[in-house]
Structures are given as structure tokens and as C-alpha cells.
C-alpha atoms as a PDB file:
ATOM      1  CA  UNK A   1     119.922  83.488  96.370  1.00  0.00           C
ATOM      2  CA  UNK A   2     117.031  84.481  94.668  1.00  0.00           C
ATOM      3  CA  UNK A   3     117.338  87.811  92.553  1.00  0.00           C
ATOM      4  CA  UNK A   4     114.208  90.223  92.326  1.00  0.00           C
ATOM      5  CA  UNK A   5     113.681  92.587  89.145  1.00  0.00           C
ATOM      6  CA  UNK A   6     113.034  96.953  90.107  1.00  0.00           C
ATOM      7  CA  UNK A   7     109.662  96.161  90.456  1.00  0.00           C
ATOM      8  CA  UNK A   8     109.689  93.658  93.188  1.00  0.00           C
ATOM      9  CA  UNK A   9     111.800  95.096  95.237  1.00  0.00           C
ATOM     10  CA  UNK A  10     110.549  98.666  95.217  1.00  0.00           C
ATOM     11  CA  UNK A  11     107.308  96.770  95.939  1.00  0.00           C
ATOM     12  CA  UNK A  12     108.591  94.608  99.457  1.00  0.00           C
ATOM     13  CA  UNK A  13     110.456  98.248 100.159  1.00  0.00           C
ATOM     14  CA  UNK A  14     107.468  99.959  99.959  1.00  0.00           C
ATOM     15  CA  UNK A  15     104.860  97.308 102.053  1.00  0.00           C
ATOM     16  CA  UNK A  16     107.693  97.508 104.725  1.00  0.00           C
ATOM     17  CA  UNK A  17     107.174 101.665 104.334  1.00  0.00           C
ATOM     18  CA  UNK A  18     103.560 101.706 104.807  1.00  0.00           C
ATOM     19  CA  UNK A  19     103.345  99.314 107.255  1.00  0.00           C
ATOM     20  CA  UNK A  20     106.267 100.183 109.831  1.00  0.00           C
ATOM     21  CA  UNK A  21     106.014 102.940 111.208  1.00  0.00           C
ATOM     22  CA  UNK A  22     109.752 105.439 110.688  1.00  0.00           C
ATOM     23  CA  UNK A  23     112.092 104.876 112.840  1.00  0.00           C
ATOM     24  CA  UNK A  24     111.011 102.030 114.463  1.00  0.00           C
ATOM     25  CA  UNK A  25     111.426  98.194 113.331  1.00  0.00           C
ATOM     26  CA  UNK A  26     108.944  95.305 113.021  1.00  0.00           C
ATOM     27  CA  UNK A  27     107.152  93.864 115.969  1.00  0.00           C
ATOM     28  CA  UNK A  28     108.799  90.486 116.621  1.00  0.00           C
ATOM     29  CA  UNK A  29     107.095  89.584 119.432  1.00  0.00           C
ATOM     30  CA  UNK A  30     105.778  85.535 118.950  1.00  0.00           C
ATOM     31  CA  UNK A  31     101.969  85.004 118.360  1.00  0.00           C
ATOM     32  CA  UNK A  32     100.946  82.932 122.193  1.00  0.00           C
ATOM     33  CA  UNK A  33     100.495  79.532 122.330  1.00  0.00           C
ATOM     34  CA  UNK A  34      96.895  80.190 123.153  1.00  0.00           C
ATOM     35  CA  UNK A  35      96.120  82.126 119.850  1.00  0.00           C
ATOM     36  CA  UNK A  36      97.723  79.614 117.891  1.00  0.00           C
ATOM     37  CA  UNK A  37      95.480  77.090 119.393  1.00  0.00           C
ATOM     38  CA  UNK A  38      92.137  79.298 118.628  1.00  0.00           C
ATOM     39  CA  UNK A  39      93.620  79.531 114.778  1.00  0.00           C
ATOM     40  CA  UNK A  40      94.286  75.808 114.485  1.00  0.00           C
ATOM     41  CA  UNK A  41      91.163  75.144 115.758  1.00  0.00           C
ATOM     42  CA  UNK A  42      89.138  77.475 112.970  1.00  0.00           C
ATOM     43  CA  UNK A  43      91.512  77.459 110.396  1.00  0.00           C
ATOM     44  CA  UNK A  44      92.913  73.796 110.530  1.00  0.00           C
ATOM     45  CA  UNK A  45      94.589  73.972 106.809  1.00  0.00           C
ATOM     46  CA  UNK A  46      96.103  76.935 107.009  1.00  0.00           C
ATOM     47  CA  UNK A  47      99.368  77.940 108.474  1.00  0.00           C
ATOM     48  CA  UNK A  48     100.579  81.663 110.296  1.00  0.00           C
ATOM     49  CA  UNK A  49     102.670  83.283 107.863  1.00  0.00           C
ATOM     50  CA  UNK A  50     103.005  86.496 109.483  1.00  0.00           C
ATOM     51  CA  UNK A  51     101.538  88.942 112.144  1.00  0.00           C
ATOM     52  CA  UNK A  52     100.856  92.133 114.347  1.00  0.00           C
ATOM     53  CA  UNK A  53      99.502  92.232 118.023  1.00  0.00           C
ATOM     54  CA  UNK A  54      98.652  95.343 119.284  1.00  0.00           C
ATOM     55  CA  UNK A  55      95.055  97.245 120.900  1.00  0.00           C
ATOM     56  CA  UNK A  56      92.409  97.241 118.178  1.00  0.00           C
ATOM     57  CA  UNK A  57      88.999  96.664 120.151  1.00  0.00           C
ATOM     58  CA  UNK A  58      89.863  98.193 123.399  1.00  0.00           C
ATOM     59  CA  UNK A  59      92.885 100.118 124.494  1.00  0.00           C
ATOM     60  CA  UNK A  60      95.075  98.765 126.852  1.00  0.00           C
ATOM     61  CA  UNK A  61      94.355  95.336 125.753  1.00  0.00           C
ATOM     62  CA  UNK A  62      96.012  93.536 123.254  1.00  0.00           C
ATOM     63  CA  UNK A  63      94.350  91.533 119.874  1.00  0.00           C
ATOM     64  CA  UNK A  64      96.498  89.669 116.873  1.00  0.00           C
ATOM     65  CA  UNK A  65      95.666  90.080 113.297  1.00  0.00           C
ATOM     66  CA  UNK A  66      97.656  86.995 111.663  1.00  0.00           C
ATOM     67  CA  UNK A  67      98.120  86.260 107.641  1.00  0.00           C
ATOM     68  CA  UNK A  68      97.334  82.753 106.974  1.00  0.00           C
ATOM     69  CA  UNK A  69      98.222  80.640 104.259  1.00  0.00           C
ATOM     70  CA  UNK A  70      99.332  77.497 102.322  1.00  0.00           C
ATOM     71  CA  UNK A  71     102.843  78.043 101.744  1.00  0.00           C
ATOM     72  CA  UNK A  72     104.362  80.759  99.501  1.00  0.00           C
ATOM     73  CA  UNK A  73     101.134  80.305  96.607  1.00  0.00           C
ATOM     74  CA  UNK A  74      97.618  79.956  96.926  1.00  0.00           C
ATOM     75  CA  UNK A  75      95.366  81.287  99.774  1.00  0.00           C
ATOM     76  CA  UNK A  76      95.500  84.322 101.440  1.00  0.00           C
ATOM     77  CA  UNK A  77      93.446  85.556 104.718  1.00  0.00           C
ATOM     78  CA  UNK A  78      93.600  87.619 107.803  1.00  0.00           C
ATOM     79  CA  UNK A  79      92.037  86.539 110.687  1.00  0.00           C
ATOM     80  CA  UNK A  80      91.555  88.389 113.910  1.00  0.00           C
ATOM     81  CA  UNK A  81      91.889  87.242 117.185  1.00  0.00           C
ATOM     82  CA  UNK A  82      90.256  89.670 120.200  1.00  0.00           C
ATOM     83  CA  UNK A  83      92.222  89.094 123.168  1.00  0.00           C
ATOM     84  CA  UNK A  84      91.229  89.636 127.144  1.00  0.00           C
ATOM     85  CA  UNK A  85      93.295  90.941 130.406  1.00  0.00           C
ATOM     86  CA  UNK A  86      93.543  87.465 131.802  1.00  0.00           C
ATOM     87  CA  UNK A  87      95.844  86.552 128.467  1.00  0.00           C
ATOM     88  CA  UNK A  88      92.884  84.187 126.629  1.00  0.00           C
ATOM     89  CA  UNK A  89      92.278  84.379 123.024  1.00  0.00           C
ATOM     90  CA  UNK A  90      89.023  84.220 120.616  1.00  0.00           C
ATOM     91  CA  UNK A  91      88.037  84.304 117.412  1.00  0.00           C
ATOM     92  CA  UNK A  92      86.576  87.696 116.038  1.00  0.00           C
ATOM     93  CA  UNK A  93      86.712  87.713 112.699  1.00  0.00           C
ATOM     94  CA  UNK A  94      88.222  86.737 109.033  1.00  0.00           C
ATOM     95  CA  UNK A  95      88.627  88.293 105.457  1.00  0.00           C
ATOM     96  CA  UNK A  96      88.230  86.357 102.211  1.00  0.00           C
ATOM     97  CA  UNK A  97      91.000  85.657  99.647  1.00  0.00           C
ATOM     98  CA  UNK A  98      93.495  88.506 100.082  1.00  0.00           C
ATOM     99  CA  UNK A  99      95.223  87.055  97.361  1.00  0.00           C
ATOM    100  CA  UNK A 100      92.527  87.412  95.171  1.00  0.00           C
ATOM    101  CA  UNK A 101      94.049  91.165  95.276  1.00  0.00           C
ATOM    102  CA  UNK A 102      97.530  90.428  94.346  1.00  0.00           C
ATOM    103  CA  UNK A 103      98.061  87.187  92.738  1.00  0.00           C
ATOM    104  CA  UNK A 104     101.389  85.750  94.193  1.00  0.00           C
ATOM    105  CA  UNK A 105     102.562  89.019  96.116  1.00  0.00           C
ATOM    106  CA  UNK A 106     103.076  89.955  99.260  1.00  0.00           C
ATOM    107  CA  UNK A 107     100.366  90.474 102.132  1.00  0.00           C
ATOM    108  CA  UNK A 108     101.526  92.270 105.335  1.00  0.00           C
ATOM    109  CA  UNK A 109      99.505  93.348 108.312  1.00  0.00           C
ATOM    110  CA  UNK A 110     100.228  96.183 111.399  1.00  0.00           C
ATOM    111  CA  UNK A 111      97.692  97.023 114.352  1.00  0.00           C
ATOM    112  CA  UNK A 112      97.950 101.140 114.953  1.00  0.00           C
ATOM    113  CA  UNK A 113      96.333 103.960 116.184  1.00  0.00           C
ATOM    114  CA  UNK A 114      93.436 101.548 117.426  1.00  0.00           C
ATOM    115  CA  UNK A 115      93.167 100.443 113.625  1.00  0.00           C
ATOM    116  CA  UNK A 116      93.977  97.448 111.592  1.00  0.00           C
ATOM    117  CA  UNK A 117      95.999  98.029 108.147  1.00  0.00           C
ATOM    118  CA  UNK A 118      96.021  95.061 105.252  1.00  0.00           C
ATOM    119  CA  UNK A 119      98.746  95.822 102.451  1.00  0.00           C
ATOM    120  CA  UNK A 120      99.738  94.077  99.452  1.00  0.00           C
ATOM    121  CA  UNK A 121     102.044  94.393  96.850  1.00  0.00           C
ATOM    122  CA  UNK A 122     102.020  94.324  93.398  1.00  0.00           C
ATOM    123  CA  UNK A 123     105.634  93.541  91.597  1.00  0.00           C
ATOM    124  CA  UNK A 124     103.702  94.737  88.041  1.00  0.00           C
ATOM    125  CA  UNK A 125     105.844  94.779  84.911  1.00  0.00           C
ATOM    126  CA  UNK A 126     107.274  98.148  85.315  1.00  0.00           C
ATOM    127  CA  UNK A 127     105.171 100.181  87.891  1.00  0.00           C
ATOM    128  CA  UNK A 128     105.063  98.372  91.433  1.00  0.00           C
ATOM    129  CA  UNK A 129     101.561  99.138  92.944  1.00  0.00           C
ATOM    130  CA  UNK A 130     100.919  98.877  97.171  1.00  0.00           C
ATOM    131  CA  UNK A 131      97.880  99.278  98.345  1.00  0.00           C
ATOM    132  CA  UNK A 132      96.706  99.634 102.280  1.00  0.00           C
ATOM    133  CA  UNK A 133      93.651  99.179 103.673  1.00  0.00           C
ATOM    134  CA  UNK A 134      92.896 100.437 107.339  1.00  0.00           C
ATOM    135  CA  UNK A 135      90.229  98.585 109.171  1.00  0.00           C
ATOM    136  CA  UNK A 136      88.962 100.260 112.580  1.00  0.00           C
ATOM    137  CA  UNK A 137      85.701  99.136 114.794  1.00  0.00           C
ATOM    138  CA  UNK A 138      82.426 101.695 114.490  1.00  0.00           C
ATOM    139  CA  UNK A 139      79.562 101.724 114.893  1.00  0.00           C
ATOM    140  CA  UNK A 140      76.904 102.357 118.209  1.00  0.00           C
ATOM    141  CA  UNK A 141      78.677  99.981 120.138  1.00  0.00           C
ATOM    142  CA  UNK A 142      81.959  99.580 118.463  1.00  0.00           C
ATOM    143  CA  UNK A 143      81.379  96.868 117.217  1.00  0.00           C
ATOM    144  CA  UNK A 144      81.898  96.371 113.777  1.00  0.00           C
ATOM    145  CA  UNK A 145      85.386  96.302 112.009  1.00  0.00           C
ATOM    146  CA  UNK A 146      84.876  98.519 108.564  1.00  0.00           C
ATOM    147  CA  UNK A 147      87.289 100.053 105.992  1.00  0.00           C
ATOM    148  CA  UNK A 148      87.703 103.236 106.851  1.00  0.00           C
ATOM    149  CA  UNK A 149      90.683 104.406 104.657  1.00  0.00           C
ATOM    150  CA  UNK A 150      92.413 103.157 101.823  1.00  0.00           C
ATOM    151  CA  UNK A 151      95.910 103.807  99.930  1.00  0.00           C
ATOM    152  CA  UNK A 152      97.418 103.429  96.680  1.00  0.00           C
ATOM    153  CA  UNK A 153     101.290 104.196  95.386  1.00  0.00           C
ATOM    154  CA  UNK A 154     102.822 103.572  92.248  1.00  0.00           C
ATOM    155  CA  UNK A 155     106.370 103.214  92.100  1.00  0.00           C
ATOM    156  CA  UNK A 156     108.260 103.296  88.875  1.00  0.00           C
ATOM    157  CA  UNK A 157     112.400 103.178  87.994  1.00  0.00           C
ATOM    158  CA  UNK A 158     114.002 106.440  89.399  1.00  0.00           C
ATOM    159  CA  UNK A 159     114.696 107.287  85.150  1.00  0.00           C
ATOM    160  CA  UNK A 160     111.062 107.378  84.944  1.00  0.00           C
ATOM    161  CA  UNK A 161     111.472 111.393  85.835  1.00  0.00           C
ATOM    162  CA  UNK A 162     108.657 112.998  86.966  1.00  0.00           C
ATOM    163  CA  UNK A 163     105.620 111.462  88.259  1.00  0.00           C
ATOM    164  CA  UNK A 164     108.263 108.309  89.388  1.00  0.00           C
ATOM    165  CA  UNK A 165     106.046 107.978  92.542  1.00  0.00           C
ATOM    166  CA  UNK A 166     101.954 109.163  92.856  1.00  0.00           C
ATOM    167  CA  UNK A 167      99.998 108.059  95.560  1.00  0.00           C
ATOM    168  CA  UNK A 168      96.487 108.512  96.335  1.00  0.00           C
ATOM    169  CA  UNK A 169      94.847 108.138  99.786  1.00  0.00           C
ATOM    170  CA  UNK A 170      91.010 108.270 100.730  1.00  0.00           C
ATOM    171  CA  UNK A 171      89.350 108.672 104.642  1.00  0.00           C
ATOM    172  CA  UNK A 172      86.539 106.791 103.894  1.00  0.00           C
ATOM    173  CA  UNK A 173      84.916 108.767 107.272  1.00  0.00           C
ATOM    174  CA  UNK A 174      85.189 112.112 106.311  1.00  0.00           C
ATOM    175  CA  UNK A 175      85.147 111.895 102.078  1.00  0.00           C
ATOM    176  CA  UNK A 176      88.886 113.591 102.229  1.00  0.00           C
ATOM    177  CA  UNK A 177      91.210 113.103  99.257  1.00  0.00           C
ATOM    178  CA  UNK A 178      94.769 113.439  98.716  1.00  0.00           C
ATOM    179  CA  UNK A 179      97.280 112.561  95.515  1.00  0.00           C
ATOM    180  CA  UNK A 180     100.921 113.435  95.791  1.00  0.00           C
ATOM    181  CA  UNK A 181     102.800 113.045  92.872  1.00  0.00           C
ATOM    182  CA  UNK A 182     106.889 113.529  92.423  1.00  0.00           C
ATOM    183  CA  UNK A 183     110.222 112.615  91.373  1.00  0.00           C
ATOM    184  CA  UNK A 184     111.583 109.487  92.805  1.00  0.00           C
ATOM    185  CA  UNK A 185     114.855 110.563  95.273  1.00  0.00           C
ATOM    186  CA  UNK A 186     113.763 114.022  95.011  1.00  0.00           C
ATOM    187  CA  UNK A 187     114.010 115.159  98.117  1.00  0.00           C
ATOM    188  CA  UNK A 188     110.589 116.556  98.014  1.00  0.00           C
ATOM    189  CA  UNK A 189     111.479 118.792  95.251  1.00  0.00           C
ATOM    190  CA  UNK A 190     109.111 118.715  92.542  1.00  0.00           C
ATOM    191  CA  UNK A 191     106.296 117.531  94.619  1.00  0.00           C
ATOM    192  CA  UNK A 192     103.086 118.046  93.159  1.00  0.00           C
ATOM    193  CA  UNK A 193      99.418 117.467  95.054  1.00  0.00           C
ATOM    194  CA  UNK A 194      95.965 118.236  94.161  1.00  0.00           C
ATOM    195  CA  UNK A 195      93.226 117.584  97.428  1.00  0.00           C
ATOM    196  CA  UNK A 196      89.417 116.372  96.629  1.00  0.00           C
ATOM    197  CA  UNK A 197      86.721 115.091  98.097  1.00  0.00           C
ATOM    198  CA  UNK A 198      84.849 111.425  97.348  1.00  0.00           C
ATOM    199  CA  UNK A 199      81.262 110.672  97.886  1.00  0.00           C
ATOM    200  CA  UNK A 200      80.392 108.589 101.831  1.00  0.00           C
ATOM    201  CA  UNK A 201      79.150 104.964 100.915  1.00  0.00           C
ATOM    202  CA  UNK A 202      77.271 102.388 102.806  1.00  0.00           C
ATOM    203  CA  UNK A 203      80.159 100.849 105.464  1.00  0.00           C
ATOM    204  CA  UNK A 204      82.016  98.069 104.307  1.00  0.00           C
ATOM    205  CA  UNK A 205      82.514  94.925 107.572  1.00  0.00           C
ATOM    206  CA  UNK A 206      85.859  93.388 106.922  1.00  0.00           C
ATOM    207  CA  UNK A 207      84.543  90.326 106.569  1.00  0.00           C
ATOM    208  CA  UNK A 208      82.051  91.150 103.623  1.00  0.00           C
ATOM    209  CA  UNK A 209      85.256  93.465 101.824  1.00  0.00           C
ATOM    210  CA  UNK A 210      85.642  92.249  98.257  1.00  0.00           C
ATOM    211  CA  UNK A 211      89.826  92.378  97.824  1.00  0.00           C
ATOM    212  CA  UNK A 212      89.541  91.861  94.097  1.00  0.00           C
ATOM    213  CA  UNK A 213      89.398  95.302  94.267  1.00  0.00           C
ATOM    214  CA  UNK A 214      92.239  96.994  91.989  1.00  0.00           C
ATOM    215  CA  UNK A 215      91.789 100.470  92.469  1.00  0.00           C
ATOM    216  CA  UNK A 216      88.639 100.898  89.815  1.00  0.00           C
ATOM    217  CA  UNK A 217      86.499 103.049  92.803  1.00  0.00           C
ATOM    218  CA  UNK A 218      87.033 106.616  92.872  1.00  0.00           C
ATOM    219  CA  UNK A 219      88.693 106.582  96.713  1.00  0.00           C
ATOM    220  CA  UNK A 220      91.703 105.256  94.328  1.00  0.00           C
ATOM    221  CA  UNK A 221      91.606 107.217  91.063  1.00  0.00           C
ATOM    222  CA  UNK A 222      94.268 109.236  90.313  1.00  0.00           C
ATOM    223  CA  UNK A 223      93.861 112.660  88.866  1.00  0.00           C
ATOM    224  CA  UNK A 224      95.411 113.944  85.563  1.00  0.00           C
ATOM    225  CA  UNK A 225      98.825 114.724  86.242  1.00  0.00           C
ATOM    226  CA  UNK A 226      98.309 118.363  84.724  1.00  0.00           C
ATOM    227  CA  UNK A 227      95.655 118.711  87.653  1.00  0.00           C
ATOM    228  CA  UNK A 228      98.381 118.298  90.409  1.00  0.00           C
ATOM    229  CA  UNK A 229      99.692 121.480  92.207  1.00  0.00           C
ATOM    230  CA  UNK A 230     103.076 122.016  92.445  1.00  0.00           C
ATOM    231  CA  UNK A 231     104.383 122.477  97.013  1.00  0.00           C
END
């Protein structure tokens, strides 16, 4: 058996956090022979390495956002299957690298609330970092997948004291900012927030998303801590 440091496994605990939703466990349901067909067709040297089905184009009707890769190192992308009533399967779209992100760490992927959300997780030295990106189609005709939120949370050793978990999350639709900071196993006590606002860019398409990003745009910038209310 392989044994993680702190940092790695607060990090896989805290992917599985953002991305499941409480209270209810992981979709398990198998990715249909059809889809696999459409991604072995496009992405011929890759192989699924995880996934999440669910309505992200149309409701009622169910797509597949799958992690691809080569193994447990190298190349990471999420591709996007749109799927019909009558149970076929196409192509609608890809990211680049997400590894590019998070060398070596893990990528997971959920469909909710009509949206798509990318994490990854960042083991780090002594802080473990997750970050989530939620995807959703706008535009006149709905049809074009942007960012439209982002996450961050930093997750140090409970003996860290105060500050032991801050995390800072942006909707990229209305400019709203949040940052919680507090005690890890507090209970909530100790909590401290501050809420901002963040200037409205030009849409980002998923496709043309640069995940090299590490959190050096202001959606992801966390406050001095002596700015943060306490609850």
C-alpha cells in the first residue's frame, strides 16, 4: 500500500468535497459503449480515466464529460460528449492539457446544475491547493461552453491554527466575490469572510481556457487575512 503525506490526502479529500455533492456518493454509472466508440475514434491514444454523465446542453437529456489520459503521468484532457434521446453520442468539445495545471495530481470532473465542473488538486509541500472550474453553455443560442465560476481552497495541517483553511470563489457572470477563512475542525467557529466584487472579462470557450492558470487573476486572490470579517 502506498502511503500519502497531510498534503495529499487533504488534497484527494477535498476534490472528492467539491465535486460530490453532501450526502450523496459518486456516480458509478459506466460510460456506453457508444461514447466510448466516439472517444476512440477522436482521441485514439488516450484512455478514459474517469467520468460524469449528467444534462449539460439540454435538460432532460443526458451528455458525458470524461478525463482522458496516458496512464497515471503525462496528459491530461476533458472531452465532452453531447448526447441525444435516441441514446447516440457525438463529439462537442475538448480542453487542452489539464495537467498543465497540476503537474502529477489529480483531475476530477461532475456535471450539475446544468454546468460542467473541472477540479484538480495540488498535494503542495505543506498547503494542499484545489481548484474548480465550472463550465456552463451561454450565449444567444446556448451555444458556447464558457467558465463561468471558479474556486480556490487551501488546506493546511489542523496545528496550522487559524487561517488552516481559506477559500476564495468568483461568479464570473455577475463579478461576485467571496473568501472564507477559518480554523480547520472548527466547527464554524472562528470563521472569518470578507465579500468583493471582480471586474466582467471577455468570455472564456472551454476549449480556448489556458489551465496553466495558478490562481495569479484576481477571481482567485485572496485578501489580507486582517481584511476578513469575523461570522
Amino acid at each position: 500500500m502506498t502511503t500519502r503525506s497531510f498534503p495529499q490526502l487533504v488534497a484527494v479529500a477535498c476534490v472528492a468535497a467539491v465535486l460530490v455533492a453532501p450526502g450523496r456518493a459518486p456516480a458509478r454509472t459506466p460510460l456506453p459503449a457508444a461514447a466510448l466508440a466516439v472517444l476512440k475514434e477522436r482521441f485514439p491514444g488516450l484512455q478514459p480515466l474517469s467520468h460524469a454523465l449528467g444534462p449539460l446542453h439540454a435538460s432532460g437529456v443526458s451528455d458525458a464529460a470524461v478525463v482522458l489520459g496516458r496512464g497515471e503521468h503525462g496528459v491530461r484532457l476533458v472531452a465532452v460528449l453531447r448526447g441525444d434521446a435516441q441514446g447516440g453520442w457525438r463529439f462537442a468539445n475538448a480542453s487542452g492539457d489539464v495537467d498543465a495545471a497540476c503537474a502529477g495530481c489529480d483531475v476530477q470532473v461532475r456535471i450539475r446544475d446544468a454546468g460542467l465542473e473541472v477540479g484538480t488538486s495540488d498535494p503542495g509541500a505543506r498547503v494542499a491547493t484545489v481548484r474548480t472550474w465550472r463550465f456552463a453553455y451561454r450565449g444567444a443560442r446556448g451555444e458556447m461552453l464558457r467558465l463561468v465560476a471558479v474556486r480556490s481552497e487551501r488546506v493546511a495541517p489542523a496545528e496550522a491554527g487559524p487561517g488552516a483553511v481559506r477559500a476564495v470563489s468568483a461568479d464570473l457572470l455577475t463579478g461576485e466575490k467571496l473568501e472564507v477563512d477559518e480554523p480547520a475542525g472548527a466547527g464554524g467557529g472562528g470563521r472569518r469572510e470578507r465579500r468583493s466584487r471582480v471586474p466582467l472579462r471577455q468570455p472564456i470557450a472551454f476549449d480556448q481556457f489556458a489551465w496553466e492558470f495558478r490562481g495569479e487573476a484576481p477571481e482567485t486572490h485572496f485578501a489580507p487575512e486582517h481584511t476578513l470579517a469575523a461570522r
